[in-house]
C-alpha atoms as a PDB file:
ATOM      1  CA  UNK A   1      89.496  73.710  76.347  1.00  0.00           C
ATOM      2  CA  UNK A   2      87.727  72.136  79.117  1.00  0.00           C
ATOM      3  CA  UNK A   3      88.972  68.801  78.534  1.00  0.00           C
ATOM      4  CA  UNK A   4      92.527  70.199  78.400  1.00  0.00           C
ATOM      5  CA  UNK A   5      91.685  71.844  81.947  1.00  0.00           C
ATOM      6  CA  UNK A   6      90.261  68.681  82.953  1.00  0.00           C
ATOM      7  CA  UNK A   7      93.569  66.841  82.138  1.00  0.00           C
ATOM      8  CA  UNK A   8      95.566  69.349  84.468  1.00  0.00           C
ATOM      9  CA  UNK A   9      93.284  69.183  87.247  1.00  0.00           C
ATOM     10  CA  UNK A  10      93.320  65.195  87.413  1.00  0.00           C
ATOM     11  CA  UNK A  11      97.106  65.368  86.728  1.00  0.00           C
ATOM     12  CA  UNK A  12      97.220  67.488  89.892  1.00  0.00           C
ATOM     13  CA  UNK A  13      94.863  66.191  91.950  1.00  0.00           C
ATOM     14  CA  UNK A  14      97.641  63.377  93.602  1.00  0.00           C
ATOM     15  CA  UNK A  15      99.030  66.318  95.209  1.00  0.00           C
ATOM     16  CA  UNK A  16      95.722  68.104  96.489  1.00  0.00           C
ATOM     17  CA  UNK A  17      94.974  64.466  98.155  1.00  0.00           C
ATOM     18  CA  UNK A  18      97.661  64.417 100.824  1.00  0.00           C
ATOM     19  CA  UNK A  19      97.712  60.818 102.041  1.00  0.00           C
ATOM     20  CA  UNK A  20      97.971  59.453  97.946  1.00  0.00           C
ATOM     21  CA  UNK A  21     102.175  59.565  96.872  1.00  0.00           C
ATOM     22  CA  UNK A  22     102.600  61.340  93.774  1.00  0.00           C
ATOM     23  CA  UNK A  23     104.162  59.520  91.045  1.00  0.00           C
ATOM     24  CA  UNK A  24     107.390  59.521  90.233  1.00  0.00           C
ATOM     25  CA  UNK A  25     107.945  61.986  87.221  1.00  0.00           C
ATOM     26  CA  UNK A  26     110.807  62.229  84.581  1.00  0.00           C
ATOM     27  CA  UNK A  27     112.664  65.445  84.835  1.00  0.00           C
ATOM     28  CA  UNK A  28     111.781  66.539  81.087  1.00  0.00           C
ATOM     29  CA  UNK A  29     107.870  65.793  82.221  1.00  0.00           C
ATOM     30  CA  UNK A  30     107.980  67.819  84.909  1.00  0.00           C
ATOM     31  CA  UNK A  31     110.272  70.436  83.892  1.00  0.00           C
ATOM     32  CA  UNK A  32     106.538  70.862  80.870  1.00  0.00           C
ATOM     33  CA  UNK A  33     104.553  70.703  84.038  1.00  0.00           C
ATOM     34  CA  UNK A  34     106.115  73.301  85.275  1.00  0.00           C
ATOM     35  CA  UNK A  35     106.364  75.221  82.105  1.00  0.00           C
ATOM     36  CA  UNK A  36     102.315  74.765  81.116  1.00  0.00           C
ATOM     37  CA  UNK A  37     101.898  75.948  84.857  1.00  0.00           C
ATOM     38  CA  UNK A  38     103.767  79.346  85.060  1.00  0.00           C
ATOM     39  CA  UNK A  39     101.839  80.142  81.541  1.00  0.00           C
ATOM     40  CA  UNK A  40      98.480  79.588  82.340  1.00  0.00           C
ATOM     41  CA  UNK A  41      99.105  81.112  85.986  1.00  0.00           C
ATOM     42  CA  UNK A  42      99.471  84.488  83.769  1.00  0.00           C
ATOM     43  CA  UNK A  43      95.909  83.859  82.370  1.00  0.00           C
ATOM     44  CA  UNK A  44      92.466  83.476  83.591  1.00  0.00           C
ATOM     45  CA  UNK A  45      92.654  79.991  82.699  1.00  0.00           C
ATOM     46  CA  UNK A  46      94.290  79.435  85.656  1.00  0.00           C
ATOM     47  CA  UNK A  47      91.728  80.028  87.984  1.00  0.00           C
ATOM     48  CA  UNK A  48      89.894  77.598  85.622  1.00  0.00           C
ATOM     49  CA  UNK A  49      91.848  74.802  86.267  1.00  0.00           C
ATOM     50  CA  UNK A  50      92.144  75.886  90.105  1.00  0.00           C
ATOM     51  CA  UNK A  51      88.163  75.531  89.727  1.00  0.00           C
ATOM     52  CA  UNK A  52      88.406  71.974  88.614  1.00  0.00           C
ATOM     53  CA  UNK A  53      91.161  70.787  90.613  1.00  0.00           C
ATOM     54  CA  UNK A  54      89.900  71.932  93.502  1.00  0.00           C
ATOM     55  CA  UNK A  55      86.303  70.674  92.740  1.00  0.00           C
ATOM     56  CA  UNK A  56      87.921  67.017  92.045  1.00  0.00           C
ATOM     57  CA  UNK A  57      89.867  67.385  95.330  1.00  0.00           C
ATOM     58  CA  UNK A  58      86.966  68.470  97.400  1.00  0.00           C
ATOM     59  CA  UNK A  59      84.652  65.829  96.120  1.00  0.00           C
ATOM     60  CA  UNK A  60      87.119  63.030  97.097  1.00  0.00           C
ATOM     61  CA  UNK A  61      87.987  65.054 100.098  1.00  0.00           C
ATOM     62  CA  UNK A  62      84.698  65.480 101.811  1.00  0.00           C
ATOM     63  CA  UNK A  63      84.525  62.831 104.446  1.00  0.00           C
ATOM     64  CA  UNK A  64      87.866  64.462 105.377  1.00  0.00           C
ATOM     65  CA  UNK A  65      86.005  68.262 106.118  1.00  0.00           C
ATOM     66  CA  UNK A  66      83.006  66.766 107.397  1.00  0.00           C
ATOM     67  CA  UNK A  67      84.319  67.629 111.509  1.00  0.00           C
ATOM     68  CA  UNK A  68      85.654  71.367 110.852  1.00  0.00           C
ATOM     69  CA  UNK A  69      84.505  73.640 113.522  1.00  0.00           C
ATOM     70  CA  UNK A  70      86.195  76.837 112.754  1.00  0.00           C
ATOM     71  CA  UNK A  71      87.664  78.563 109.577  1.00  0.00           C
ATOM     72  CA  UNK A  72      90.598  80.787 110.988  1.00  0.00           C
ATOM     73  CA  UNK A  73      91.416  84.056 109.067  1.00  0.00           C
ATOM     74  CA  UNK A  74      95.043  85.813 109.664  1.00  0.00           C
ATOM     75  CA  UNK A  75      94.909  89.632 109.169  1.00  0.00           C
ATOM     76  CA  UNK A  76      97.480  92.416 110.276  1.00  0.00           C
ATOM     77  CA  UNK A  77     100.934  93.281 109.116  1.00  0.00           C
ATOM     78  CA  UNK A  78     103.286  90.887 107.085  1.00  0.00           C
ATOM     79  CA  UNK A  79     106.904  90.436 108.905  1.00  0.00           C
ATOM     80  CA  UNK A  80     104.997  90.305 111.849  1.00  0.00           C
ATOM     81  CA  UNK A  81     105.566  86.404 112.356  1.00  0.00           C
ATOM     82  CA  UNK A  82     102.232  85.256 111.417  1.00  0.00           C
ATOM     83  CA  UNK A  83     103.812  82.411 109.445  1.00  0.00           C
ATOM     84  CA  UNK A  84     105.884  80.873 112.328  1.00  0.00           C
ATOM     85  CA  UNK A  85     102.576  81.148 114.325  1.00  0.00           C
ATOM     86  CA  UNK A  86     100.636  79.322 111.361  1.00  0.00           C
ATOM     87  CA  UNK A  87     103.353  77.020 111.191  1.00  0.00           C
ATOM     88  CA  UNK A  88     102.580  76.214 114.889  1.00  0.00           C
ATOM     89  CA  UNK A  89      99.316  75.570 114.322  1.00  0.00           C
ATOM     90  CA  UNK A  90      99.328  73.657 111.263  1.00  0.00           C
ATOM     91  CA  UNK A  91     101.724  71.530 113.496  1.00  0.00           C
ATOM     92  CA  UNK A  92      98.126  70.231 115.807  1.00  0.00           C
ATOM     93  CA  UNK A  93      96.409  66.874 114.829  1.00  0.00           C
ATOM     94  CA  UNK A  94      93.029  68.827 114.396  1.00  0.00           C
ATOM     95  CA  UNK A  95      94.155  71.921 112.517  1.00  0.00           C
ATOM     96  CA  UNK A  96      95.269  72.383 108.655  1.00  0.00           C
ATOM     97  CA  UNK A  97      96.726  76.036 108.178  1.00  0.00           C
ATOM     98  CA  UNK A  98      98.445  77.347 104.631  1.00  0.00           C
ATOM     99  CA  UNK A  99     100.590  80.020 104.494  1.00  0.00           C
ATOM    100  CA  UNK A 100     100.124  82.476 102.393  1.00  0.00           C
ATOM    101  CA  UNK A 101      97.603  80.772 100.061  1.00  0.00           C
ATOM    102  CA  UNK A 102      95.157  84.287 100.065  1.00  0.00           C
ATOM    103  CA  UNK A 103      92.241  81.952 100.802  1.00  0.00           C
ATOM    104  CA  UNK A 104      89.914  84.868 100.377  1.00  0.00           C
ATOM    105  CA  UNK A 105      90.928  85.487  96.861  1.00  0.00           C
ATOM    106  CA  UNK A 106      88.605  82.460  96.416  1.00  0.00           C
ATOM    107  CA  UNK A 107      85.841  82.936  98.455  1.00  0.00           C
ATOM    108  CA  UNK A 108      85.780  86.219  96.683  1.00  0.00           C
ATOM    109  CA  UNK A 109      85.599  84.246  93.173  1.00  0.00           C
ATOM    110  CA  UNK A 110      82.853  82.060  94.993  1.00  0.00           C
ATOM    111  CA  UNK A 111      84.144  78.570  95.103  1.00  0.00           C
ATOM    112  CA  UNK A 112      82.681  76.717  97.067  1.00  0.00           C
ATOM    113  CA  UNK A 113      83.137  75.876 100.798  1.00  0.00           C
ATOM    114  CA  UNK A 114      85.341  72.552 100.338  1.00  0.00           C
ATOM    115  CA  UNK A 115      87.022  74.091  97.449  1.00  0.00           C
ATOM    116  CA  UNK A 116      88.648  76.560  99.867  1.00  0.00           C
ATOM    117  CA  UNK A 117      89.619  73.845 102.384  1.00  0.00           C
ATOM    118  CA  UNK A 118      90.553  71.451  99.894  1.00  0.00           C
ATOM    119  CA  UNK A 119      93.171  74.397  98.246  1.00  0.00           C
ATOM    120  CA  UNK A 120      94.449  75.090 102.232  1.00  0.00           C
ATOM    121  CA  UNK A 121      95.231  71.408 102.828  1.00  0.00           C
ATOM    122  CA  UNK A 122      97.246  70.942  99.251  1.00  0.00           C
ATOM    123  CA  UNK A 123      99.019  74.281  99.989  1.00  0.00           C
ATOM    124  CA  UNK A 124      99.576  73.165 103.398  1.00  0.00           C
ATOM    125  CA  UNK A 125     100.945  69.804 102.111  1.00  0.00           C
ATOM    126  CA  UNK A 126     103.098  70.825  99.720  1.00  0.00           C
ATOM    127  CA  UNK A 127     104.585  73.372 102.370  1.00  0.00           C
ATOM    128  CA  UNK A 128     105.055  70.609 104.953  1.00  0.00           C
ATOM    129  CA  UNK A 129     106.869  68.399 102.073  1.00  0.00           C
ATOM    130  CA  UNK A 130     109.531  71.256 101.859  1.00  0.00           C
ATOM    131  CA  UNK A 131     109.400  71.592 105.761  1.00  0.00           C
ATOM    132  CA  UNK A 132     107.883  75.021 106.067  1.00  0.00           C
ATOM    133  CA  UNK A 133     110.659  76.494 104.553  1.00  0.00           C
ATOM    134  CA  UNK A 134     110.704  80.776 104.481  1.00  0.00           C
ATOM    135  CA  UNK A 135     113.290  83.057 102.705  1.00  0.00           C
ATOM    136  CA  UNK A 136     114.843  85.467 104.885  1.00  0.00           C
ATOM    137  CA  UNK A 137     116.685  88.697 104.208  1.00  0.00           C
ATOM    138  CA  UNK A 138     120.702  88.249 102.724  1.00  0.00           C
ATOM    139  CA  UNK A 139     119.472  84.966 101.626  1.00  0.00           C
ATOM    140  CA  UNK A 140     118.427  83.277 104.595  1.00  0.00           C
ATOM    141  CA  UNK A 141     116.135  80.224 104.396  1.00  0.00           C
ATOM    142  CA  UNK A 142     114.188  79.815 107.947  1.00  0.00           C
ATOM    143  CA  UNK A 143     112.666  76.261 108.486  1.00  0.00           C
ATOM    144  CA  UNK A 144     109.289  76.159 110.564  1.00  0.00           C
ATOM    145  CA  UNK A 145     109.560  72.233 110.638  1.00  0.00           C
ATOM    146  CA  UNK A 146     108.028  71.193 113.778  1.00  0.00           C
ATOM    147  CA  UNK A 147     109.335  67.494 114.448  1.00  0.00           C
ATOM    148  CA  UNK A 148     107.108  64.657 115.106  1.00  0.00           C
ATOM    149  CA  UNK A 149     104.008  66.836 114.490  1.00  0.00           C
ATOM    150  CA  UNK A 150     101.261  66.888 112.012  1.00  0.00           C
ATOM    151  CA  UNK A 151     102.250  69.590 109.378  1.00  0.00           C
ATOM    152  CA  UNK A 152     100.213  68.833 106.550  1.00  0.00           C
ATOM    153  CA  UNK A 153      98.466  65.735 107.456  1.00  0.00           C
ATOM    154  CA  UNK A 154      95.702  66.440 110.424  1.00  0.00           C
ATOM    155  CA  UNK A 155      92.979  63.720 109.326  1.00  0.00           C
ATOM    156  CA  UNK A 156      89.882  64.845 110.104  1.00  0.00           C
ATOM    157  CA  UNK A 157      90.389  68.582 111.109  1.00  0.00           C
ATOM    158  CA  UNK A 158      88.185  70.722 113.322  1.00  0.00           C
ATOM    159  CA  UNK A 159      90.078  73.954 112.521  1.00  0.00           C
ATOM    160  CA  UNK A 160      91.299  75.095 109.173  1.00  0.00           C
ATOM    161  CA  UNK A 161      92.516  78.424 107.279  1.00  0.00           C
ATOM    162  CA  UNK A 162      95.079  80.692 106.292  1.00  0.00           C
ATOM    163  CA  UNK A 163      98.093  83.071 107.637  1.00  0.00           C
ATOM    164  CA  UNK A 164      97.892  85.189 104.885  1.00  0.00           C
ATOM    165  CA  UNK A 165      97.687  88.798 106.762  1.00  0.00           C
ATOM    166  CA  UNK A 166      98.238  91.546 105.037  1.00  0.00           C
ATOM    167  CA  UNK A 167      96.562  90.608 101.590  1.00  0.00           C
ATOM    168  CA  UNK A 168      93.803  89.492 103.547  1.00  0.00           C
ATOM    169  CA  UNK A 169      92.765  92.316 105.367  1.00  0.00           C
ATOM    170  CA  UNK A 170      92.988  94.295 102.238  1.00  0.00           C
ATOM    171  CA  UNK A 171      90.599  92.149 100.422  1.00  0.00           C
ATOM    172  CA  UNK A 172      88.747  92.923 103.506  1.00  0.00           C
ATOM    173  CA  UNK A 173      88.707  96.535 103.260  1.00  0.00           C
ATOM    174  CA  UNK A 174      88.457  97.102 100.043  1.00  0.00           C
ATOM    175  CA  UNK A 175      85.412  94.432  99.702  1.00  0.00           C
ATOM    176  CA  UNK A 176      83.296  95.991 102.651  1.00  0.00           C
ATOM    177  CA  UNK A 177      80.824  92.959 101.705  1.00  0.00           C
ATOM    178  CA  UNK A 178      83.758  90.340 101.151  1.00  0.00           C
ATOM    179  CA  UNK A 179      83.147  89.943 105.329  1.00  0.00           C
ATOM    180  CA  UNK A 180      79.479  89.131 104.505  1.00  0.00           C
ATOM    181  CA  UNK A 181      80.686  86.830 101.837  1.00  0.00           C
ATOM    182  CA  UNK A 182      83.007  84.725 104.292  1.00  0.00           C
ATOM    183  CA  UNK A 183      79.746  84.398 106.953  1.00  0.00           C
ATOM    184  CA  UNK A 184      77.734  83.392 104.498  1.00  0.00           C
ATOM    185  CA  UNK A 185      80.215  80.575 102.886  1.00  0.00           C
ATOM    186  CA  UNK A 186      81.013  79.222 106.520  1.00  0.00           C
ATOM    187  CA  UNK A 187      77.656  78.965 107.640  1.00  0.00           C
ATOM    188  CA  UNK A 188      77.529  76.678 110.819  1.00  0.00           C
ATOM    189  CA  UNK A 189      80.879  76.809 111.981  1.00  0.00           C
ATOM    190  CA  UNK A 190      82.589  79.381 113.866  1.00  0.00           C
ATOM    191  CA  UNK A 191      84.742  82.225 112.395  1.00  0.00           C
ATOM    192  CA  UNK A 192      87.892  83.445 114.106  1.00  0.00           C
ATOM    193  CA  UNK A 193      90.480  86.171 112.927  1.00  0.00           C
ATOM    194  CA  UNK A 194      93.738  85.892 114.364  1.00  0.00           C
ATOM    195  CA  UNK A 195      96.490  89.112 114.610  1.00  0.00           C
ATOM    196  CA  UNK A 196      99.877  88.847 115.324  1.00  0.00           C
ATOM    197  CA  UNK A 197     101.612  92.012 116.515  1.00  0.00           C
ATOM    198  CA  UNK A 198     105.335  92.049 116.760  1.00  0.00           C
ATOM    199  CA  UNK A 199     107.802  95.455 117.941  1.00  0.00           C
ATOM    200  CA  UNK A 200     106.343  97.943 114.851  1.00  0.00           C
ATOM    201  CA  UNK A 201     109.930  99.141 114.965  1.00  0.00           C
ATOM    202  CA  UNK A 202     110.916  96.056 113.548  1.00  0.00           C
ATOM    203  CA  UNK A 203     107.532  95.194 111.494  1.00  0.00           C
ATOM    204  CA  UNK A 204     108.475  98.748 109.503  1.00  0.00           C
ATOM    205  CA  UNK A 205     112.514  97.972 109.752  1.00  0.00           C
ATOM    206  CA  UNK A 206     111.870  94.602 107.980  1.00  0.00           C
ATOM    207  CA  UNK A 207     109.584  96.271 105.328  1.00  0.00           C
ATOM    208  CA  UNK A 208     112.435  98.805 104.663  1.00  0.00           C
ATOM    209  CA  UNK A 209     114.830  95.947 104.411  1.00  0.00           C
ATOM    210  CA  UNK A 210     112.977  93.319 102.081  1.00  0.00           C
ATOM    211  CA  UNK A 211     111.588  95.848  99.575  1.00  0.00           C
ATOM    212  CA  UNK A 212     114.010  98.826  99.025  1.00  0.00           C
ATOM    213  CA  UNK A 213     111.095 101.386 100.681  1.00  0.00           C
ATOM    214  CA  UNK A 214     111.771 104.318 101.837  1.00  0.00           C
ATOM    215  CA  UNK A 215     110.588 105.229 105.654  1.00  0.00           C
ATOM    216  CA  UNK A 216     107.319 107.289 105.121  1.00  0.00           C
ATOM    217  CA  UNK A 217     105.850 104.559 102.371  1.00  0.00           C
ATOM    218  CA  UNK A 218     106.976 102.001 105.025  1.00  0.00           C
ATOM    219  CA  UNK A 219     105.441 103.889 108.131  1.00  0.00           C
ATOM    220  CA  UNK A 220     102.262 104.749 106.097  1.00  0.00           C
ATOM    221  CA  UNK A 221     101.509 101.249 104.697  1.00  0.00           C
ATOM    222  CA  UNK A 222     101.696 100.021 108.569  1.00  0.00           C
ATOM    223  CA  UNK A 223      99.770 102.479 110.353  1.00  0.00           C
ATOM    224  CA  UNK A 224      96.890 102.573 107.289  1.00  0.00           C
ATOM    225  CA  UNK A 225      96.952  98.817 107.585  1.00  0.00           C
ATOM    226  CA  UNK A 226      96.316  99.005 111.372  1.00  0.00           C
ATOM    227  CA  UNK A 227      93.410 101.385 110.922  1.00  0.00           C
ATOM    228  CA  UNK A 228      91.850  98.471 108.213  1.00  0.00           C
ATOM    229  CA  UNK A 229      92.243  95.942 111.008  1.00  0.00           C
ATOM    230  CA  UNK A 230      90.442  98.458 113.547  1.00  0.00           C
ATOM    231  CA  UNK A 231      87.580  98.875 111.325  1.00  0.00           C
ATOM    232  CA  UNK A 232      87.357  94.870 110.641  1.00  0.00           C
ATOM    233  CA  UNK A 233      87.471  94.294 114.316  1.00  0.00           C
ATOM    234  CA  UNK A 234      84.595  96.699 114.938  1.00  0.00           C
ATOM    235  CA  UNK A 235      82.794  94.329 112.477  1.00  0.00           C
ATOM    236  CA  UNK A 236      83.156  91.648 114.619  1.00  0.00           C
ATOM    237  CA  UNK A 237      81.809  89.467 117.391  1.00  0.00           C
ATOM    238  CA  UNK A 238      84.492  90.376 120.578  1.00  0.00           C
ATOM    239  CA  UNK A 239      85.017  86.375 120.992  1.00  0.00           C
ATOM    240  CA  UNK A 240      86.242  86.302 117.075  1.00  0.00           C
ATOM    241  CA  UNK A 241      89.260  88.418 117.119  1.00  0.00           C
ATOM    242  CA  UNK A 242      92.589  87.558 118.980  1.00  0.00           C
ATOM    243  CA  UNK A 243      95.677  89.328 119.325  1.00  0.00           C
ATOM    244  CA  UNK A 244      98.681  87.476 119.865  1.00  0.00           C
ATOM    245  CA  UNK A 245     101.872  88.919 120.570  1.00  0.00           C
ATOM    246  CA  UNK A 246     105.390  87.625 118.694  1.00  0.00           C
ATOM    247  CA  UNK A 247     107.449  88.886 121.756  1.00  0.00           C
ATOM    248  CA  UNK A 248     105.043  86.789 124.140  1.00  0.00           C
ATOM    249  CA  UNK A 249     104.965  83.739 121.925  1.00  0.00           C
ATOM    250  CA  UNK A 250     108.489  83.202 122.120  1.00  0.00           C
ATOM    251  CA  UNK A 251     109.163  84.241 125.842  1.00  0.00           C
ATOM    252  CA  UNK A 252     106.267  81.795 126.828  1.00  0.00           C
ATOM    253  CA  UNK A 253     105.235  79.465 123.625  1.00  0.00           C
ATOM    254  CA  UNK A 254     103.671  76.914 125.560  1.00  0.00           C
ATOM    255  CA  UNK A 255     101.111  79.968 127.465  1.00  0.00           C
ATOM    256  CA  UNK A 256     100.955  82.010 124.391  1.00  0.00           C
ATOM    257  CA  UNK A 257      99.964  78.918 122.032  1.00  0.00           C
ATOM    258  CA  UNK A 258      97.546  77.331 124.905  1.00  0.00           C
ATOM    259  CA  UNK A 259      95.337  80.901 124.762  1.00  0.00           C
ATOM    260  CA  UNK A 260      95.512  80.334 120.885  1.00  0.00           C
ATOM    261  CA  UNK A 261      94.562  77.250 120.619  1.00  0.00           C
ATOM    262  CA  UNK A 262      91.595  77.838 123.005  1.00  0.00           C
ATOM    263  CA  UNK A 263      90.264  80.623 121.235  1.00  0.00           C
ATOM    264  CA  UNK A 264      90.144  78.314 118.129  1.00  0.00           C
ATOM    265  CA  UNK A 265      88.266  75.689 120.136  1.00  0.00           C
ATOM    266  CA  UNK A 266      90.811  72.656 120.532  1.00  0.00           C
ATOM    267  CA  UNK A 267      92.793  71.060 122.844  1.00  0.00           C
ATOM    268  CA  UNK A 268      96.647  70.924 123.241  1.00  0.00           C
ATOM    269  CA  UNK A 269      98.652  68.380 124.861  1.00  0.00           C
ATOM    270  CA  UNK A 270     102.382  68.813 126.197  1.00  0.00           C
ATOM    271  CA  UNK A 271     103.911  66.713 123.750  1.00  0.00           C
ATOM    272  CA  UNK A 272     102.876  69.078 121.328  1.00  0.00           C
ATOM    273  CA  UNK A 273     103.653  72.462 122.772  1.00  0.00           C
ATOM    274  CA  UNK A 274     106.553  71.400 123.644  1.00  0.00           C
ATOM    275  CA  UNK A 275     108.131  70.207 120.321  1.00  0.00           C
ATOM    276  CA  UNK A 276     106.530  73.893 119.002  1.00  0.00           C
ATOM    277  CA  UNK A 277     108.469  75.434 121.605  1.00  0.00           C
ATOM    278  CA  UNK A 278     111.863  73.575 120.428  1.00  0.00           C
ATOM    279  CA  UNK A 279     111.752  75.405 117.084  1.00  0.00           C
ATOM    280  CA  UNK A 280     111.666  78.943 118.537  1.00  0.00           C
ATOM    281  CA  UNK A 281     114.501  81.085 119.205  1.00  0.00           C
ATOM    282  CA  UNK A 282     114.317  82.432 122.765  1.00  0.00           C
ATOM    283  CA  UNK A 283     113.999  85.967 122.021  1.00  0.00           C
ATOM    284  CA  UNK A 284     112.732  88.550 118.278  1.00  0.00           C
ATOM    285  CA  UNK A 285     115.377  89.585 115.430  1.00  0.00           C
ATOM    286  CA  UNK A 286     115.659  93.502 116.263  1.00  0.00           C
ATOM    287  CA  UNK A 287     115.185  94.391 112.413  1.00  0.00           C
ATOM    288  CA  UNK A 288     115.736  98.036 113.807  1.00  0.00           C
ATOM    289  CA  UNK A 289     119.136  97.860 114.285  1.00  0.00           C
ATOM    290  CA  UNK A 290     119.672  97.046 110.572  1.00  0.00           C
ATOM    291  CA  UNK A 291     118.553 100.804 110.019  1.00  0.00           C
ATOM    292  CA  UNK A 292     119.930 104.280 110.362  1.00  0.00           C
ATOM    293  CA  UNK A 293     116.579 105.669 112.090  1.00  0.00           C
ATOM    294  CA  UNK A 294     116.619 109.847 111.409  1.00  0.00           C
ATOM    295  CA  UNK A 295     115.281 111.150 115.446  1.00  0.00           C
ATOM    296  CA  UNK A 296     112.376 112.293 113.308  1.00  0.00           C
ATOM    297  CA  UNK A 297     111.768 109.126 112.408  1.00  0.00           C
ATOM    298  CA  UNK A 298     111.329 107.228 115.483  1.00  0.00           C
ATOM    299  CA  UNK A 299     109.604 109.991 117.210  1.00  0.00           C
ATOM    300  CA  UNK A 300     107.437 110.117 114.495  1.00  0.00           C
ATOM    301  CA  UNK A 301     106.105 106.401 114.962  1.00  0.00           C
ATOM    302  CA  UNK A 302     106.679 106.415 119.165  1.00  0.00           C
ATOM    303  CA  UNK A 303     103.812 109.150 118.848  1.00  0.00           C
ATOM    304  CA  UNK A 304     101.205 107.189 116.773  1.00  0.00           C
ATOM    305  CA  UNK A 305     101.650 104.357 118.978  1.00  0.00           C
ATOM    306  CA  UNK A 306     100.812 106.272 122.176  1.00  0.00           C
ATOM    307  CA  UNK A 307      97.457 106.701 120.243  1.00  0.00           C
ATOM    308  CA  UNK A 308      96.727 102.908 119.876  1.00  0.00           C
ATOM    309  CA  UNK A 309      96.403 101.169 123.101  1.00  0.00           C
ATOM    310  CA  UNK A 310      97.681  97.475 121.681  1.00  0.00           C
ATOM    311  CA  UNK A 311     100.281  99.486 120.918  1.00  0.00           C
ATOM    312  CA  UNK A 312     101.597 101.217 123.780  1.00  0.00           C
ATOM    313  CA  UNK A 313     103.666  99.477 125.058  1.00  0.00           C
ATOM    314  CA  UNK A 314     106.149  99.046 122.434  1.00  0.00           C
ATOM    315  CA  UNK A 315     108.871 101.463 121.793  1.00  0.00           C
ATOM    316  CA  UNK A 316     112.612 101.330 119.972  1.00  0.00           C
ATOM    317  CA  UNK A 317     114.271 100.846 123.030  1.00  0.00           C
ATOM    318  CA  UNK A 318     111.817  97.996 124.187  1.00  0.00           C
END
């Protein structure tokens, strides 16, 4: 068994190595790849052969981690735009950031330090090869492509992580000591938790919309969410937790990005922001006006957020 796990990890580790090409593969080869993969994904073997692979990949990796500075954690609400922001950042010649890779999942099952980075810079890789690509509702597909950039690719980063948000801070919270964990792993360079807050009209419109929920499993899930980031960010040092807000970001990128990347320690230039800025759209879908809101309804949430002071000012009319 552990030579057969062996075999996968080696076959795999051309893509965990970003600057090595894969090689070219027949379809009937791959199309077994793929099979072999979406069976053992079902099993614990897969986290086996993530074990290996990512062992292999760190090992030949390790010059490559040697400069990190920071490990950046996403928590907060998905359809909040955490992945265009990650997108952003991945986008910086010092920074590697995966989407959705649920990074803690594997600090949680201990792997080691350049395990975790080495898994973030295949995921972020392989998402840069398909140029950040995101389903949307009605069967949109988004691209968070940032031209001329470094998606993928940063050489020698001094920031890495994950925008995984919502998973993560419910690893968080339901693994008081999962924090402790993270510290502990990271040891001698910096930790910073990034949250994205976007209109919760549209946050709990979009949740609606994607999944088929009603509202009250829609508006609980957000506000019981919020609370879990409140108690993580009463864990925390004040200068490693930043909010960042989706309506700023794209009324002001180049501002909005500059604070981010300061809080995570590097440097931007304007060749940079500004091809970040060229993606963007100049102002947020209004997922709210996809729904017929009861008066209830909306009164409902506009009276929780008078209670939160990041929220405040946000209402359905704003």
């Amino acid at each position: 068994m552990f030579r057969f796990l062996l075999l996968l990890a080696t076959c795999e580790v051309g893509t965990m190595i970003h600057r090595r090409k894969p090689r070219p593969q027949s379809e009937s080869r791959q199309s077994l790849r793929l099979s072999i993969r979406s069976i053992l994904r079902q099993t614990p073997l897969h986290i086996g052969w993530q074990w290996i692979a990512s062992a292999y990949a760190a090992l030949k990796q390790r010059n490559r981690f040697a400069q990190v500075q920071t490990y950046c954690c996403f928590v907060g609400h998905g359809r909040s735009g955490h992945s265009i922001v990650g997108a952003l950042l991945d986008a910086h010649r010092d920074i590697i950031l995966s989407d959705e890779l649920d990074a803690l999942k594997y600090v949680e099952m201990r792997f080691s330090r350049d395990q975790v980075f080495s898994l973030v810079a295949k995921v972020a890789a392989d998402q840069a090869r398909s140029k950040r690509q995101k389903s949307g509702r009605e069967g949109q597909v988004y691209s968070y492509l940032v031209p001329g950039q470094w998606q993928g690719r940063a050489p020698q980063p001094l920031v890495i992580g994950d925008s995984r948000a919502a998973g993560s801070v419910k690893r968080l919270a339901n693994n008081p000591a999962l924090l402790a964990r993270l510290r502990s792993l990271m040891a001698g360079i910096d930790l910073r938790f990034v949250q994205v807050v976007r209109n919760p009209f549209d946050t709990i419109a979009t949740m609606m919309l994607r999944t088929g929920r009603h509202f009250d499993s829609a508006y609980q899930e957000y506000f019981h969410n919020w609370e879990a980031v409140s108690i993580l960010r009463s864990r925390l040092r004040e200068n490693e937790f930043l909010v960042v807000s989706h309506e700023a970001l794209l009324a002001d990128p180049q501002a909005e990005l500059g604070r981010l990347c300061s809080f995570l320690g590097v440097d931007c230039d304007q060749g940079y922001l500004g091809a970040c800025g060229g993606i963007l759209y100049g102002a947020p879908s209004k997922s709210r006006d996809s729904i017929e809101w009861m008066p209830d309804q909306r009164a409902t949430i506009e009276d929780h957020l008078a209670g939160i002071p990041e929220l405040r000012r946000y209402s359905f009319d704003s």
